[in-house]
Protein backbone atom coordinates (compact mmCIF):
# COMPACT_ATOMS: atom_id res chain seq x y z
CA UNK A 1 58.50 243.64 55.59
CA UNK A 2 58.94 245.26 52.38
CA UNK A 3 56.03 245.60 49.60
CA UNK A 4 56.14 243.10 47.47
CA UNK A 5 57.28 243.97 43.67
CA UNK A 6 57.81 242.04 40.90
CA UNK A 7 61.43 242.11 41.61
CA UNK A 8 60.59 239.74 45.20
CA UNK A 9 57.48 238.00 43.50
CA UNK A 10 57.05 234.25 43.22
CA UNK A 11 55.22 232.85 40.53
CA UNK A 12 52.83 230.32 41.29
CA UNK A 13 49.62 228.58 40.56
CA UNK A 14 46.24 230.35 39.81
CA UNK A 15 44.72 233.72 39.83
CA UNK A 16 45.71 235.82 42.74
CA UNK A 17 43.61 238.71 44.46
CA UNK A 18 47.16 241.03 45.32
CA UNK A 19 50.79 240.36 44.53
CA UNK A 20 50.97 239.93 48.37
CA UNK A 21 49.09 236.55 47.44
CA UNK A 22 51.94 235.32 44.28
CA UNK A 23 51.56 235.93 40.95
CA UNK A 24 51.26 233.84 38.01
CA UNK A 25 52.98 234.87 34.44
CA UNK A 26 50.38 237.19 33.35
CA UNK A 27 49.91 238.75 36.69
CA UNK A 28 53.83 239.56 36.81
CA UNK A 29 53.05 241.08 33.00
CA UNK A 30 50.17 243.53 34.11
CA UNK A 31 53.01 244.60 36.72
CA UNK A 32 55.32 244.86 34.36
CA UNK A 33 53.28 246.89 31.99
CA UNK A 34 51.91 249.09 34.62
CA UNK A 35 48.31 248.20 34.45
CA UNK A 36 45.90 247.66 37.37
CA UNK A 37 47.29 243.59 38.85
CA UNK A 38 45.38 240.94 36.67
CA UNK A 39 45.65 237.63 34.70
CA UNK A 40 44.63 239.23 31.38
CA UNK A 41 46.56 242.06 31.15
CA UNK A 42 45.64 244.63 28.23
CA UNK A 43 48.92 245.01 26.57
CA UNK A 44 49.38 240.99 26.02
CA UNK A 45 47.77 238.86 23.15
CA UNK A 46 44.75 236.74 24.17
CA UNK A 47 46.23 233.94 22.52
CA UNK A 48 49.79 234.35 23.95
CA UNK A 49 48.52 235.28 27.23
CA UNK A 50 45.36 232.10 27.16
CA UNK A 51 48.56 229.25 26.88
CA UNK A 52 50.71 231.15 29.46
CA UNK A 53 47.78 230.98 31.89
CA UNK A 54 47.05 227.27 31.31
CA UNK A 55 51.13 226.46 30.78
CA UNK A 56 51.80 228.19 34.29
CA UNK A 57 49.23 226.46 35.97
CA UNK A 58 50.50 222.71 35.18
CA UNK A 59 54.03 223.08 35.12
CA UNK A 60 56.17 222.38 38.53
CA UNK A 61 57.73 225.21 40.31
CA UNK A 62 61.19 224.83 38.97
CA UNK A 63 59.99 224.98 35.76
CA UNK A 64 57.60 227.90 36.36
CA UNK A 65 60.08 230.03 37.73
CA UNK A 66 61.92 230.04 34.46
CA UNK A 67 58.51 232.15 33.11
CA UNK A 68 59.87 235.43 34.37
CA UNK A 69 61.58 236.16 31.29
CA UNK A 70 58.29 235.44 29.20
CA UNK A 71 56.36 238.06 31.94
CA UNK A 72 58.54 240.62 30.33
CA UNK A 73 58.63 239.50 26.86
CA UNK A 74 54.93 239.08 26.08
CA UNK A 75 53.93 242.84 27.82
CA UNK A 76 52.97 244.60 24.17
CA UNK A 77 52.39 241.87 21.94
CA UNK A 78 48.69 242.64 21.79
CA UNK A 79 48.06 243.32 17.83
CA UNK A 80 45.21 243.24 15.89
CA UNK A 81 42.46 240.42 14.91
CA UNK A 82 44.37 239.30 11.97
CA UNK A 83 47.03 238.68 14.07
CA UNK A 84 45.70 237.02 16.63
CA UNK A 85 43.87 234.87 14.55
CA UNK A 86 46.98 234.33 12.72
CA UNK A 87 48.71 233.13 16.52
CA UNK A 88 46.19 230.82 17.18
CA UNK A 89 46.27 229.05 13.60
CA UNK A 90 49.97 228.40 14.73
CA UNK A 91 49.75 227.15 18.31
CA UNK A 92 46.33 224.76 17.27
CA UNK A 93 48.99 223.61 14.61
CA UNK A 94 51.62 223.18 17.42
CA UNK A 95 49.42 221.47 19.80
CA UNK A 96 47.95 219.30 16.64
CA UNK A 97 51.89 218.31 16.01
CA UNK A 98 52.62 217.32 18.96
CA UNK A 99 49.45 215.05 19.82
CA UNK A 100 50.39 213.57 16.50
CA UNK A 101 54.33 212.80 18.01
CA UNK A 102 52.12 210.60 20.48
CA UNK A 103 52.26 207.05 19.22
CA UNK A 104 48.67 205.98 20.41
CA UNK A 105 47.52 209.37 20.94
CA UNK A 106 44.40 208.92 18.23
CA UNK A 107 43.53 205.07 20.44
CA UNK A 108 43.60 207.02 23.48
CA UNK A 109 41.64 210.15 22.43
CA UNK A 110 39.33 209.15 19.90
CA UNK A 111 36.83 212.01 20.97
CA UNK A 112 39.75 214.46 21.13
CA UNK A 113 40.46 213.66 17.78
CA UNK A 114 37.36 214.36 17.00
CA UNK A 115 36.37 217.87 18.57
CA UNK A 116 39.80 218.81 17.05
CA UNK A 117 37.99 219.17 13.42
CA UNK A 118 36.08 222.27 15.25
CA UNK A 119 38.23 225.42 15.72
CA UNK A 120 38.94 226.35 19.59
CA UNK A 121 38.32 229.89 20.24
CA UNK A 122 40.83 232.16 20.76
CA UNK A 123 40.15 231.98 24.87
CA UNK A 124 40.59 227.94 24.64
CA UNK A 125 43.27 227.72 22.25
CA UNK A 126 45.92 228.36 25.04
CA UNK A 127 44.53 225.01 27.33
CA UNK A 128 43.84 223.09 24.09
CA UNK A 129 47.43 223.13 23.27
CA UNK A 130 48.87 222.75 26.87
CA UNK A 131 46.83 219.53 27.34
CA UNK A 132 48.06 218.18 23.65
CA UNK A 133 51.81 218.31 26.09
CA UNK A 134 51.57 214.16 27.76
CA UNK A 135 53.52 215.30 30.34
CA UNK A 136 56.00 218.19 31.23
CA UNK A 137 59.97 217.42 30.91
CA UNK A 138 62.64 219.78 30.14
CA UNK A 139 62.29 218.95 26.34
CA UNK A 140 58.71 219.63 26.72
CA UNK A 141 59.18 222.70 28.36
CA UNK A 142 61.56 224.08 25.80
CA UNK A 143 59.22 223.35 23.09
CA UNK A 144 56.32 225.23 24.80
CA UNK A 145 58.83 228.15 25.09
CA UNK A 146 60.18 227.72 22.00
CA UNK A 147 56.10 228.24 20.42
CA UNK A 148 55.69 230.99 22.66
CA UNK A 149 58.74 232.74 20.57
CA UNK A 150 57.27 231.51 17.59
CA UNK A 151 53.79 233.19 18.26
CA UNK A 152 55.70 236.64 19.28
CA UNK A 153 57.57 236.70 15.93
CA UNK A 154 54.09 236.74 14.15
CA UNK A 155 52.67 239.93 13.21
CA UNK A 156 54.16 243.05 14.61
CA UNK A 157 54.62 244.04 18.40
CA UNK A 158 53.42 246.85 19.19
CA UNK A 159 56.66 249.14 19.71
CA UNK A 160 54.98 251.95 21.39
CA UNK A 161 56.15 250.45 25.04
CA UNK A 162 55.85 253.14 27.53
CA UNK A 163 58.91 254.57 29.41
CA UNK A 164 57.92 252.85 32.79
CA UNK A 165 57.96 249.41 31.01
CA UNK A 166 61.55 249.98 29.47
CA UNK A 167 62.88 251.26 32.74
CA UNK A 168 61.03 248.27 34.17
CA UNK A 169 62.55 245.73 32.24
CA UNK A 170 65.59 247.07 32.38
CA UNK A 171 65.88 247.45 36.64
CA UNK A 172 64.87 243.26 35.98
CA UNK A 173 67.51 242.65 34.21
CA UNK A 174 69.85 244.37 36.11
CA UNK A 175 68.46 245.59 39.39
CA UNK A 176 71.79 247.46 40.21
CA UNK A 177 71.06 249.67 37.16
């Protein structure tokens, strides 16, 4: 059997001791980035990386196997405080958009409402705005990627990628190369 790379990898639920286990979204990125196989890699925002976490773990397979792409994308996107605090201004406002697309969502959530008016933390912002989704569909899914873009384009990346993350993304993209 050959090792297991994150060519061969399946994403899937939860944390994972080994890629020989699976891998969820942010495990794939710490492969992809070269850094030691964990779900909060270094070179990944905290805010980008908290809703990829939560978003991985409550999607179906189909739809969590469309993530690979977002592995790659997100590895460098760590930036400063500012930054970050500016990312998680936009995905509470996200998640605060969409509960407010829910007819009834204030009669049903009352108390959510409610512990809105306090500010998430960075760490919770990501599960905060994954549960604000009723329930996942391909329009759903979309607009959770579409944020995820959103959230990239703030700040700037940090361009300094590293030569074994280029060629990495690159034998992804084309593994013939």
């Amino acid at each position: 059997m050959s090792p297991v790379s994150y060519q061969t990898i399946k994403l899937s639920k939860g944390k994972h001791a080994s890629p020989e286990d699976g891998a969820c979204v942010m495990e794939l990125a710490s492969m992809l980035a070269g850094e030691p196989f964990t779900d909060h890699p270094a070179s990944v925002c905290p805010v980008i990386a908290s809703f990829l976490r939560s978003y991985n773990d409550s999607i179906d397979e189909r739809r969590r196997q469309s993530l690979y792409e977002y592995a790659s994308r997100v590895v460098g996107s760590r930036a400063g405080h500012r930054v970050q605090e500016a990312r998680a201004e936009r995905l509470a406002a996200w998640a605060d958009q969409v509960l407010r697309s829910r007819r009834t969502w204030f009669l049903r959530s009352p108390l959510r409402a409610l512990t809105r008016l306090r500010k998430p933390p960075i760490e919770a912002i990501g599960p905060y705005a994954v549960h604000a989704i009723p329930r996942h569909t391909d329009q759903t899914h979309a607009a959770a990627l579409a944020v995820v873009d959103e959230l990239l384009a703030v700040g700037h990346r940090d361009d300094r990628v590293s030569a074994r993350v280029i060629a990495a993304r690159a034998q992804a993209l084309d593994p013939a190369a």
